[in-house]
N, C-alpha and C. Protein backbone atom coordinates (compact mmCIF):
# COMPACT_ATOMS: atom_id res chain seq x y z
N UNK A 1 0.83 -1.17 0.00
CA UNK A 1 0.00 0.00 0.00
C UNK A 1 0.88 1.24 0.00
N UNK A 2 0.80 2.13 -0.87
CA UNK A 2 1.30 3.05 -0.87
C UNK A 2 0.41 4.43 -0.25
N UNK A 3 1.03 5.22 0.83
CA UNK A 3 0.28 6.11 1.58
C UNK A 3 0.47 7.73 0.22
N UNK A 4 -0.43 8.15 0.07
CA UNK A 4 -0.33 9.40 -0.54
C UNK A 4 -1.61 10.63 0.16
N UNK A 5 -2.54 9.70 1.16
CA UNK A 5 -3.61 11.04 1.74
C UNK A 5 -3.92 10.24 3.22
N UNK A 6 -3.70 11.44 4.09
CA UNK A 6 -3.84 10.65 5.61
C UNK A 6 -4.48 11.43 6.22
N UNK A 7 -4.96 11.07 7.23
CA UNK A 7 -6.38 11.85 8.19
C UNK A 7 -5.21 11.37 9.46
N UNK A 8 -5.47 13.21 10.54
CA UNK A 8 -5.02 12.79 12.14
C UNK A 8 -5.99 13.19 12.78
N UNK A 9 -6.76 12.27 13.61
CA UNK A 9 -7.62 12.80 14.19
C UNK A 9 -7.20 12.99 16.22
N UNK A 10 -7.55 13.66 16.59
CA UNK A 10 -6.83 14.11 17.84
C UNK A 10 -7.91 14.12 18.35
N UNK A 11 -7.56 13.85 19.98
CA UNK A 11 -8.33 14.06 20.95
C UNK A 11 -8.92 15.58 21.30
N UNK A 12 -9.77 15.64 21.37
CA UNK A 12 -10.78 17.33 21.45
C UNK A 12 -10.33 18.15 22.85
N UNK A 13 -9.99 17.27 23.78
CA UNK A 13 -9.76 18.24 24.80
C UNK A 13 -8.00 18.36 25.31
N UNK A 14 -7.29 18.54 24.52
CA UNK A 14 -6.27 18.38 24.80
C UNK A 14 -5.29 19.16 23.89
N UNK A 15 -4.71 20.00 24.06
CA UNK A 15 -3.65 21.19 23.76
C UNK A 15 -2.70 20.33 23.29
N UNK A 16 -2.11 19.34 24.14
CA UNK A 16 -0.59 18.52 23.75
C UNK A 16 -0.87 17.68 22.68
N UNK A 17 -1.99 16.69 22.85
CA UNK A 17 -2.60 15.82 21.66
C UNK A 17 -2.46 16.55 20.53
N UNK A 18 -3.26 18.18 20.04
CA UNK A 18 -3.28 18.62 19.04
C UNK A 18 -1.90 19.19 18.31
N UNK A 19 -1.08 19.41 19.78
CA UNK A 19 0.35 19.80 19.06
C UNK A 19 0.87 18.63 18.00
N UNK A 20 0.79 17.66 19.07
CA UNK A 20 1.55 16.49 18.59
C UNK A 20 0.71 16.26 16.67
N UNK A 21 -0.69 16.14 16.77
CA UNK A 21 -1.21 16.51 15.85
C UNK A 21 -0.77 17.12 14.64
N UNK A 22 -0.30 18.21 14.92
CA UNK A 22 0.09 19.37 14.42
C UNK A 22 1.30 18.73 13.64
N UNK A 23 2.12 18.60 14.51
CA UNK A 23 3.88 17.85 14.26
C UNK A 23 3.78 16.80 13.31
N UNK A 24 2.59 15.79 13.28
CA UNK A 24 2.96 14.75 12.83
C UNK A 24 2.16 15.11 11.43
N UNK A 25 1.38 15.51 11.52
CA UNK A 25 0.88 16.33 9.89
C UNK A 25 1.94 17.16 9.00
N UNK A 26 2.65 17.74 9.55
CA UNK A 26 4.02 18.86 9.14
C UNK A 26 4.70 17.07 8.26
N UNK A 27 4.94 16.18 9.29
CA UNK A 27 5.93 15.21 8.90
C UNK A 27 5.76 14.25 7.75
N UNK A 28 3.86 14.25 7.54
CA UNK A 28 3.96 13.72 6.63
C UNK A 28 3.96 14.44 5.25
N UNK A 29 4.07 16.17 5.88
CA UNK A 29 3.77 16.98 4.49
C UNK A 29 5.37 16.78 3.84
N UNK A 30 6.08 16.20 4.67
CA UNK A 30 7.49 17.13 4.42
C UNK A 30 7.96 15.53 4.04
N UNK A 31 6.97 14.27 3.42
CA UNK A 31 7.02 13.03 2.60
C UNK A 31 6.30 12.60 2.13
N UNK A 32 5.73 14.42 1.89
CA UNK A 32 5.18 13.74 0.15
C UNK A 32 3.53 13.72 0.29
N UNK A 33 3.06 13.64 1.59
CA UNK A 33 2.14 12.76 1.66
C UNK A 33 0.57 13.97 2.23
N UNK A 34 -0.39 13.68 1.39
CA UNK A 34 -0.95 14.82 1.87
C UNK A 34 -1.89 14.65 3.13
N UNK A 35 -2.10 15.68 4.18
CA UNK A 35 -2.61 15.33 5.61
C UNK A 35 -3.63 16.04 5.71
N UNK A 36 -4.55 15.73 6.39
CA UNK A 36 -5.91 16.50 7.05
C UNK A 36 -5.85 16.30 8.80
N UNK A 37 -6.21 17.13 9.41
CA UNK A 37 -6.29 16.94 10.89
C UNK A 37 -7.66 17.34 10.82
N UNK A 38 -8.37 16.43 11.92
CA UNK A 38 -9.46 16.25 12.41
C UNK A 38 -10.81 16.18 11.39
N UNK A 39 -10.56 15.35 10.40
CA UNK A 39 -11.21 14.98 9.61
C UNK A 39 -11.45 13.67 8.84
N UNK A 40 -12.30 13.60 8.28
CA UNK A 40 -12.65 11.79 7.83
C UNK A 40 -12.56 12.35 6.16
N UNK A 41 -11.79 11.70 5.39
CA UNK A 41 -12.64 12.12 4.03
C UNK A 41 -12.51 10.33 3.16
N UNK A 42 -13.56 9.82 2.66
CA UNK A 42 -13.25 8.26 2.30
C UNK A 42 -12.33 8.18 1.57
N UNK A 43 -11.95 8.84 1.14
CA UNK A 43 -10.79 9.00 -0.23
C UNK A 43 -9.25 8.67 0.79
N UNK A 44 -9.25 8.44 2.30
CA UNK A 44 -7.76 8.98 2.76
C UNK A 44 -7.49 7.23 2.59
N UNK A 45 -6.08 7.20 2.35
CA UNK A 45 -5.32 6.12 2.90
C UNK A 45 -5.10 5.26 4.00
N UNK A 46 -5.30 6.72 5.25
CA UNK A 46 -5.45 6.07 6.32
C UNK A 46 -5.54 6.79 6.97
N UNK A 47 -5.73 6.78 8.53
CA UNK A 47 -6.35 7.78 9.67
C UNK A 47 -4.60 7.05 10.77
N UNK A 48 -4.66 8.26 11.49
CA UNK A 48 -3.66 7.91 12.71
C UNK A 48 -4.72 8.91 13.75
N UNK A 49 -4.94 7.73 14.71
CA UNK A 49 -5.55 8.67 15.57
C UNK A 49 -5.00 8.84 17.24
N UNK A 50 -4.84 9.88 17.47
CA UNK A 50 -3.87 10.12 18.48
C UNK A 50 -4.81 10.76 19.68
N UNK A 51 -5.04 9.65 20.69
CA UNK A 51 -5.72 10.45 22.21
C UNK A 51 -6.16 8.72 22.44
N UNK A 52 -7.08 8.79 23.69
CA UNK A 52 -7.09 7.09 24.25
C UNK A 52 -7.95 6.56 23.80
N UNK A 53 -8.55 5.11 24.45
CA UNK A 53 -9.58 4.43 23.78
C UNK A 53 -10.89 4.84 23.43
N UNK A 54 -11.79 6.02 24.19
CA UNK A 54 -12.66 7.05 23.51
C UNK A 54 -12.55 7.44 22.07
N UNK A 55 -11.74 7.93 21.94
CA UNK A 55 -11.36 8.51 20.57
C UNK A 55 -10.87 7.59 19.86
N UNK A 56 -9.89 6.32 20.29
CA UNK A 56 -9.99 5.43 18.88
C UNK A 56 -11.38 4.73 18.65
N UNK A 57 -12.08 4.14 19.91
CA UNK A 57 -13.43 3.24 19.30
C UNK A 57 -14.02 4.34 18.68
N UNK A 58 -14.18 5.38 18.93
CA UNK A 58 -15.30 6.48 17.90
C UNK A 58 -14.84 6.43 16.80
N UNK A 59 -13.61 7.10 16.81
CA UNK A 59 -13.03 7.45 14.96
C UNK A 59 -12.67 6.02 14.22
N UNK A 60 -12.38 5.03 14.81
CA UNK A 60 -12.52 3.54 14.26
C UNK A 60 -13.67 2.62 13.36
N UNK A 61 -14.75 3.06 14.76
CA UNK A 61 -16.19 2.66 13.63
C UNK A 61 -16.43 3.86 12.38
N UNK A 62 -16.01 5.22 12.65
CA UNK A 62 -16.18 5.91 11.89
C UNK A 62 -15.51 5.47 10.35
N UNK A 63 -14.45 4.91 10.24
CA UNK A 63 -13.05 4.39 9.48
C UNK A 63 -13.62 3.48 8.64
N UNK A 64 -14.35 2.17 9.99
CA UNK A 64 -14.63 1.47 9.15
C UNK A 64 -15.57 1.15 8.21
N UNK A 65 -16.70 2.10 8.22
CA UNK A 65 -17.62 2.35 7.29
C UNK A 65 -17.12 2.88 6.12
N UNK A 66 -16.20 3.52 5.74
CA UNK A 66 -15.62 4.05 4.68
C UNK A 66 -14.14 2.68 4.18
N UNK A 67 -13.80 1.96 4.98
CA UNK A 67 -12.99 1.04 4.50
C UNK A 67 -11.32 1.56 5.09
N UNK A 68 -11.16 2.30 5.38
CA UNK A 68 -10.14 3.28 5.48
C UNK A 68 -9.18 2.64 7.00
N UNK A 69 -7.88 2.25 6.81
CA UNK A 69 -7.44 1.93 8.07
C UNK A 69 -6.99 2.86 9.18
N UNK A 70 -7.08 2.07 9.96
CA UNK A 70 -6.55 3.09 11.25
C UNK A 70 -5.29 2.83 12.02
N UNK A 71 -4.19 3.79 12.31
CA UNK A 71 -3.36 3.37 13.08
C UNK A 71 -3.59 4.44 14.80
N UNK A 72 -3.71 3.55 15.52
CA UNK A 72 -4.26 4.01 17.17
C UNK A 72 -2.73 4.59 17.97
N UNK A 73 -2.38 5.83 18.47
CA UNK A 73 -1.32 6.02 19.17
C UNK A 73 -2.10 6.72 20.57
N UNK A 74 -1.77 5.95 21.70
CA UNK A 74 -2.19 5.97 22.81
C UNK A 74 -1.63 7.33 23.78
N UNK A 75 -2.60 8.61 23.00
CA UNK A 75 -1.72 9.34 24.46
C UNK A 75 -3.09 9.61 25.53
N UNK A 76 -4.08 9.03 25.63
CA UNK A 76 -4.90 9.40 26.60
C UNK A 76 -4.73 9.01 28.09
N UNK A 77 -5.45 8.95 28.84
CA UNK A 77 -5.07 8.76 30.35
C UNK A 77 -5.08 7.53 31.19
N UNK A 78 -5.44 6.32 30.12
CA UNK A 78 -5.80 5.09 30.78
C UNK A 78 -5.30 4.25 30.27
N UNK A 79 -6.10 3.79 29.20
CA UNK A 79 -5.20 2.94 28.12
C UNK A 79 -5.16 1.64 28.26
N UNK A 80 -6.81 0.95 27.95
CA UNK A 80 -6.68 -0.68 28.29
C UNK A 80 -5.95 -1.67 27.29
């Protein structure tokens, strides 16, 4: 699979989440690869979603109705 359009979706209440957000969108601009934060569009390659298990089961079922994979990075507060 070749990545060319990616979705970051971030946790809503959280300043650091969205930085990190922020950073990792810059990283994939700066390979090529085009990014959206906090958005679904079916067309993406793939979603990275960054905050805890709230926000991945939501944006996950959201994913999988469109077919679209997800990669989950755990910065929320629990983390089963």
């Amino acid at each position: 699979m070749h990545i060319r359009y990616a979705g970051i979706i971030t946790r809503k209440d959280s300043p650091e989440v969205l930085r990190v957000g922020r950073e990792l969108a810059d990283w994939y601009r700066k390979h090529s690869i085009k990014a959206e934060l906090d958005r679904i569009d079916p067309a993406m390659d793939m979603l990275t979603i960054l905050g805890g298990d709230g926000t991945l089961l939501h944006v996950a079922d959201q994913a999988a109705r469109h077919g679209i994979p997800v990669v989950g990075i755990n910065l929320g507060n629990l983390g089963f």
